[in-house]
Structure formats: C-alpha cells, structure tokens
N, C-alpha and C. Protein backbone atom coordinates (compact mmCIF):
# COMPACT_ATOMS: atom_id res chain seq x y z
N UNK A 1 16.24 17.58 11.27
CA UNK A 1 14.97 16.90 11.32
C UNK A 1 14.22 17.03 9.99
N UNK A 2 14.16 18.24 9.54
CA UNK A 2 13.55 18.47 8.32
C UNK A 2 14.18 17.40 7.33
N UNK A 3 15.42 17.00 7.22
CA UNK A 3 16.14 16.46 6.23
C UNK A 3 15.48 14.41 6.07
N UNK A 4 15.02 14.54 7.05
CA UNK A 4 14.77 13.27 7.84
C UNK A 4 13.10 13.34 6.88
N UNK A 5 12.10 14.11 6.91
CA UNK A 5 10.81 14.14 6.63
C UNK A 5 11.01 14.86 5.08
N UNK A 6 11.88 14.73 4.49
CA UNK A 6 12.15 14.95 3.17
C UNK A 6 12.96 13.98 2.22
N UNK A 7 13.23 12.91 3.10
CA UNK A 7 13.89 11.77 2.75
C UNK A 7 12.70 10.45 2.48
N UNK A 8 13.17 9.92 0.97
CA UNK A 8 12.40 8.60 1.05
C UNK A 8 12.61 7.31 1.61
N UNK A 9 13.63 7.72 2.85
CA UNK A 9 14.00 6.34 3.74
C UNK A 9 12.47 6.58 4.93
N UNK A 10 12.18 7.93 5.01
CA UNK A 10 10.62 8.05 5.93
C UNK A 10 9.61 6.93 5.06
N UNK A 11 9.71 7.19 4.01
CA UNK A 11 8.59 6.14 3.35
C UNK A 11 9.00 4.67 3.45
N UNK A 12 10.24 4.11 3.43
CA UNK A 12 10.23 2.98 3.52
C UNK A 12 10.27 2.43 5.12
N UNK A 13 10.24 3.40 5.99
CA UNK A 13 9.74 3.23 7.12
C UNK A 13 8.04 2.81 7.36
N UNK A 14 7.39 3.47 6.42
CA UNK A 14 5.94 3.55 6.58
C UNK A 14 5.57 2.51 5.79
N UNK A 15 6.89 1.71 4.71
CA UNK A 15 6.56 0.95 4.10
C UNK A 15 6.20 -0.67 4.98
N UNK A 16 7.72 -0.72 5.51
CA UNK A 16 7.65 -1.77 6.81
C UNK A 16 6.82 -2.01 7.64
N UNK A 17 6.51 -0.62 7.77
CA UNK A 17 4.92 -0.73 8.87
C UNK A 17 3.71 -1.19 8.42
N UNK A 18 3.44 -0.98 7.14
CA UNK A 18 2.51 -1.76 6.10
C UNK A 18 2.47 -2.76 5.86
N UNK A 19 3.83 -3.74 5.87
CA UNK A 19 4.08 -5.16 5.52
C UNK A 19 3.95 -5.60 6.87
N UNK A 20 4.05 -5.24 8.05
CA UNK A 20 3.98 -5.77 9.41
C UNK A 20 2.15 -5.66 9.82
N UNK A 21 2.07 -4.81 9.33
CA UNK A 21 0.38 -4.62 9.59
C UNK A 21 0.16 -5.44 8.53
N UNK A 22 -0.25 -6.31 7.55
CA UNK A 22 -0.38 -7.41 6.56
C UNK A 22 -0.43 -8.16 7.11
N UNK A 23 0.73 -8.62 7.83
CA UNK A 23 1.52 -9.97 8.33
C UNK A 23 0.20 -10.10 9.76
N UNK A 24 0.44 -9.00 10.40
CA UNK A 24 -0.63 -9.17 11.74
C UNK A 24 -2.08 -9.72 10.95
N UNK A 25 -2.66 -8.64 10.06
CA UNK A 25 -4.19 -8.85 10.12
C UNK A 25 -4.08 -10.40 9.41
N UNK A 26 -2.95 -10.70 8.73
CA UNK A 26 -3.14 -12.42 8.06
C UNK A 26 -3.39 -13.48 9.09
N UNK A 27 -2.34 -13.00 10.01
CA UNK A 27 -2.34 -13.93 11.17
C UNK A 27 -3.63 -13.99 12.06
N UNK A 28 -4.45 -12.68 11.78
CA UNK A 28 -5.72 -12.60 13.18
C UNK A 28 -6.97 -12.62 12.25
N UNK A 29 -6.63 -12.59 10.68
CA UNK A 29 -7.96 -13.30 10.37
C UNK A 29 -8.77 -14.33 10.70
N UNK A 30 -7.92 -15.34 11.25
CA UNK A 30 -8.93 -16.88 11.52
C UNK A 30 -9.85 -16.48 13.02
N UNK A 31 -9.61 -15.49 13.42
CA UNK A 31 -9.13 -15.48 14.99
C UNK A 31 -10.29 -14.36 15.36
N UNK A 32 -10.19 -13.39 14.30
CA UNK A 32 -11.69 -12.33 14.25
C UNK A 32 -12.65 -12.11 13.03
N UNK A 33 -12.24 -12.22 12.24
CA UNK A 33 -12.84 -12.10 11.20
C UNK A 33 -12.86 -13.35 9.73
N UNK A 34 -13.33 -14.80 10.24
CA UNK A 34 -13.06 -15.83 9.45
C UNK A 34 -13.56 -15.71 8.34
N UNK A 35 -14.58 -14.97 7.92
CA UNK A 35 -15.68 -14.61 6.61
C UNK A 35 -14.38 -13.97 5.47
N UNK A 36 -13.29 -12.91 6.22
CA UNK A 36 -12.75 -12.11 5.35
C UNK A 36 -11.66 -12.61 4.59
N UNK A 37 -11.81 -12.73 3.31
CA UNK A 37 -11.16 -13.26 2.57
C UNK A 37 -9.33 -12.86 2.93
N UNK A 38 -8.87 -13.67 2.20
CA UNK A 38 -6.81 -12.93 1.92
C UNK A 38 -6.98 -12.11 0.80
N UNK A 39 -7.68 -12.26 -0.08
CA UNK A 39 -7.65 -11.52 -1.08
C UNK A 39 -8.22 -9.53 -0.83
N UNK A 40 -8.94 -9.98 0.13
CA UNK A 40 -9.66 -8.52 0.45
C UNK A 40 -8.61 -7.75 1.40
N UNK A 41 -7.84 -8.13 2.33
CA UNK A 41 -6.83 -8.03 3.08
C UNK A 41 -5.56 -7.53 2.03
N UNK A 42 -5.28 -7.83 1.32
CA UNK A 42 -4.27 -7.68 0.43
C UNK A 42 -4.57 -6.62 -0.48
N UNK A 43 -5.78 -6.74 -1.04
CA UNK A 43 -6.65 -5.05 -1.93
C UNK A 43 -6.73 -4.47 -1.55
N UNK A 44 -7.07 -4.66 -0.06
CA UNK A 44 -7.35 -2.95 0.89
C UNK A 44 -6.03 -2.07 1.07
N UNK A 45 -4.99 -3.17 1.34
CA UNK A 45 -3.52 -2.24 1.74
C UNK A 45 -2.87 -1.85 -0.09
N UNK A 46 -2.94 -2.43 -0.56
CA UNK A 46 -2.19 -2.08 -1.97
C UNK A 46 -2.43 -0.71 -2.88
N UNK A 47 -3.17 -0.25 -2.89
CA UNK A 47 -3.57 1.22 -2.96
C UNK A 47 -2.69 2.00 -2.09
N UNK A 48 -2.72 2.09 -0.68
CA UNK A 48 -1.13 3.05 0.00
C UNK A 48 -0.31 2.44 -0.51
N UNK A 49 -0.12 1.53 -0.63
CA UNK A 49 1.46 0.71 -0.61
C UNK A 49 1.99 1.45 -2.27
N UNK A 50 0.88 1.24 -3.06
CA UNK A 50 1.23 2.24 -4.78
C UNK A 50 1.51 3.77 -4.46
N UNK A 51 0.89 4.14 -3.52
CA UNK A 51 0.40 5.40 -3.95
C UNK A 51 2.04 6.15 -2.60
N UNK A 52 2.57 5.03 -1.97
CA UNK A 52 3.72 5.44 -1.31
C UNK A 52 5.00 5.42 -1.64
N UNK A 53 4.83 3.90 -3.24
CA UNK A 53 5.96 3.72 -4.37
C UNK A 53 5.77 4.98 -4.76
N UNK A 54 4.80 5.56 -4.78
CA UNK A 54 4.90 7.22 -5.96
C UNK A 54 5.67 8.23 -4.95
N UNK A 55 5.06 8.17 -4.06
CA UNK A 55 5.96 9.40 -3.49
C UNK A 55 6.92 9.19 -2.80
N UNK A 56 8.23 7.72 -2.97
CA UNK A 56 9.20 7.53 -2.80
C UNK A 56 9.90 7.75 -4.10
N UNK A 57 9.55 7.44 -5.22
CA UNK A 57 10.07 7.95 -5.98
C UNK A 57 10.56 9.17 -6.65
N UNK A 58 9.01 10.06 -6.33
CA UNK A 58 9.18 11.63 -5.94
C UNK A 58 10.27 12.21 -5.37
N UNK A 59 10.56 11.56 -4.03
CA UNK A 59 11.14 12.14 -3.55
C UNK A 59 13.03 11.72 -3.77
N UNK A 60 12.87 10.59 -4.12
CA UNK A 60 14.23 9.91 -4.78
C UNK A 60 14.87 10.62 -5.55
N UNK A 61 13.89 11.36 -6.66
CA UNK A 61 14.23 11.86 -8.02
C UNK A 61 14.29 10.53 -9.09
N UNK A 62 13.70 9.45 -9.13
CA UNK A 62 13.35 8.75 -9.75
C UNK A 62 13.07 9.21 -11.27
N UNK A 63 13.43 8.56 -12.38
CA UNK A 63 13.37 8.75 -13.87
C UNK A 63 11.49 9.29 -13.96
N UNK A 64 11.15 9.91 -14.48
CA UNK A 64 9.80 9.99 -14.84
C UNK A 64 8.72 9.68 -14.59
N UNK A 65 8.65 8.40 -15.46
CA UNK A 65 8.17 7.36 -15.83
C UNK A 65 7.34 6.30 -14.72
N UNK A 66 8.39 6.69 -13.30
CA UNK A 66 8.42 6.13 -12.29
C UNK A 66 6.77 6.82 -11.55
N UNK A 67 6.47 7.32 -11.61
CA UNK A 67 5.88 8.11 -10.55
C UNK A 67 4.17 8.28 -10.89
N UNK A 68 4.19 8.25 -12.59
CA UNK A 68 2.75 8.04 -12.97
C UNK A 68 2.59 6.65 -12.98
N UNK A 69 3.17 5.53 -12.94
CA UNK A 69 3.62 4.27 -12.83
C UNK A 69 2.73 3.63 -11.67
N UNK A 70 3.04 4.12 -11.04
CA UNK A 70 2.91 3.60 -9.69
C UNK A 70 1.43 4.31 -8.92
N UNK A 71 1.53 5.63 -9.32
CA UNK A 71 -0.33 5.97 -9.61
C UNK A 71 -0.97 5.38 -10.04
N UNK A 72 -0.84 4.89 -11.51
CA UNK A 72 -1.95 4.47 -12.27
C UNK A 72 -1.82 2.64 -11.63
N UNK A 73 -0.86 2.25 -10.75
CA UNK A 73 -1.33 0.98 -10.31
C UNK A 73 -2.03 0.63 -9.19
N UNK A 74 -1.77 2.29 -8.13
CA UNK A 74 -2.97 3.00 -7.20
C UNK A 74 -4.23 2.55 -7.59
N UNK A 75 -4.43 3.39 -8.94
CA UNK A 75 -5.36 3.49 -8.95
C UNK A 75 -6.67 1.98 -9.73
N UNK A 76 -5.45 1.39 -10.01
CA UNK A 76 -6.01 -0.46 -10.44
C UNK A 76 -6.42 -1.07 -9.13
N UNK A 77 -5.41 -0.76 -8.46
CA UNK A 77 -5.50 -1.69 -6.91
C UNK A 77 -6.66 -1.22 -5.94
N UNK A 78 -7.00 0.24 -6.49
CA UNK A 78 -8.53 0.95 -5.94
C UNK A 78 -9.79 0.02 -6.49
N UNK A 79 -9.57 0.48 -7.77
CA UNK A 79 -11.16 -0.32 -8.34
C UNK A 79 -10.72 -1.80 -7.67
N UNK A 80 -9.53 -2.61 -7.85
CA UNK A 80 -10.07 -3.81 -7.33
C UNK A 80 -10.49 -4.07 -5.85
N UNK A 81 -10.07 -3.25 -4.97
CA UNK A 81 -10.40 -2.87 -3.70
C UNK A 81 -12.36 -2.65 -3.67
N UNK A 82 -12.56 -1.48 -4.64
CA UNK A 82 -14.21 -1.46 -4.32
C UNK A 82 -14.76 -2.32 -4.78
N UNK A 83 -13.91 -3.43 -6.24
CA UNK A 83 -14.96 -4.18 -6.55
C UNK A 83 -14.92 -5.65 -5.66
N UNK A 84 -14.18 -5.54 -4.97
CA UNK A 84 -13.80 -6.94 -3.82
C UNK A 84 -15.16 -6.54 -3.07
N UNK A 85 -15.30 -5.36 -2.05
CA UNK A 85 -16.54 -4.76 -1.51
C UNK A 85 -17.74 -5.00 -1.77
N UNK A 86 -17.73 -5.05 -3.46
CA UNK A 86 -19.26 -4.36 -3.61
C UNK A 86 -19.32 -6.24 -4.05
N UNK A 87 -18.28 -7.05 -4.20
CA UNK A 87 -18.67 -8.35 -4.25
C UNK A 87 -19.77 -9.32 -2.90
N UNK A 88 -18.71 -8.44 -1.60
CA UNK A 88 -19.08 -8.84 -0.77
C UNK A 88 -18.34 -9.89 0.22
C-alpha cells in the first residue's frame, strides 16, 4: 500500500479527477452560475493542476529543472486566479 501512495500514478489519478471536475463545473455553469466566466473556472483549477505537475515529477525523479518549472507556473496561474477575483 505504501508503494501505491509513493507512486506518481496516485497523482495522475488526482489528475483525472481534476479534468472530470472541469468538465462537470463547464457543463453546470449555464445551469447555476451563468455570471461565472470559463475563464475563472479554468484559473481556479490550474494552480493544483501546476502545483501536482511538481509533485509528480518529484516523485518520478524527473530531471531538475522539472519541478521549479511547474511551481513557478503555480505560482503565475495563482496571481491570475486572484486577479480574475479581484476583477470580478
């Protein structure tokens, strides 16, 4: 079991579940929330979705390069996340 929660096939499990939760809230935007943009829907999840490329790679053993990579696009996909927010 341990081998299982030390593996980055767990993350691309959590990855799928991310792209399926996308796919839902795209589909139930018209349906609950018509005001909320696609664009805000898409900023909000992309921050985990970076910050889960990092610690699949981590755990891969991925080249370097890989891992601050995918942080520092965390952390792009953050500010555009608060500044979608503070747009409104």
């Amino acid at each position: 079991m341990e081998r299982y929660f030390t593996s980055p096939h767990l993350v691309d499990c959590i990855l799928a579940f991310t792209v399926v939760e996308a796919v839902v809230l795209i589909w139930l935007r018209p349906r609950l929330a018509a005001h909320v943009r696609l664009i805000a829907i898409v900023v909000l999840l992309l921050p985990g979705v970076f910050l889960m490329l990092a610690l699949r790679a981590a755990l891969d053993g991925a080249a370097w390069p890989w891992v601050p990579a995918a942080l520092l696009a965390a952390l792009v996909a953050h500010v555009a996340d608060i500044r979608e927010r503070w747009r409104g």
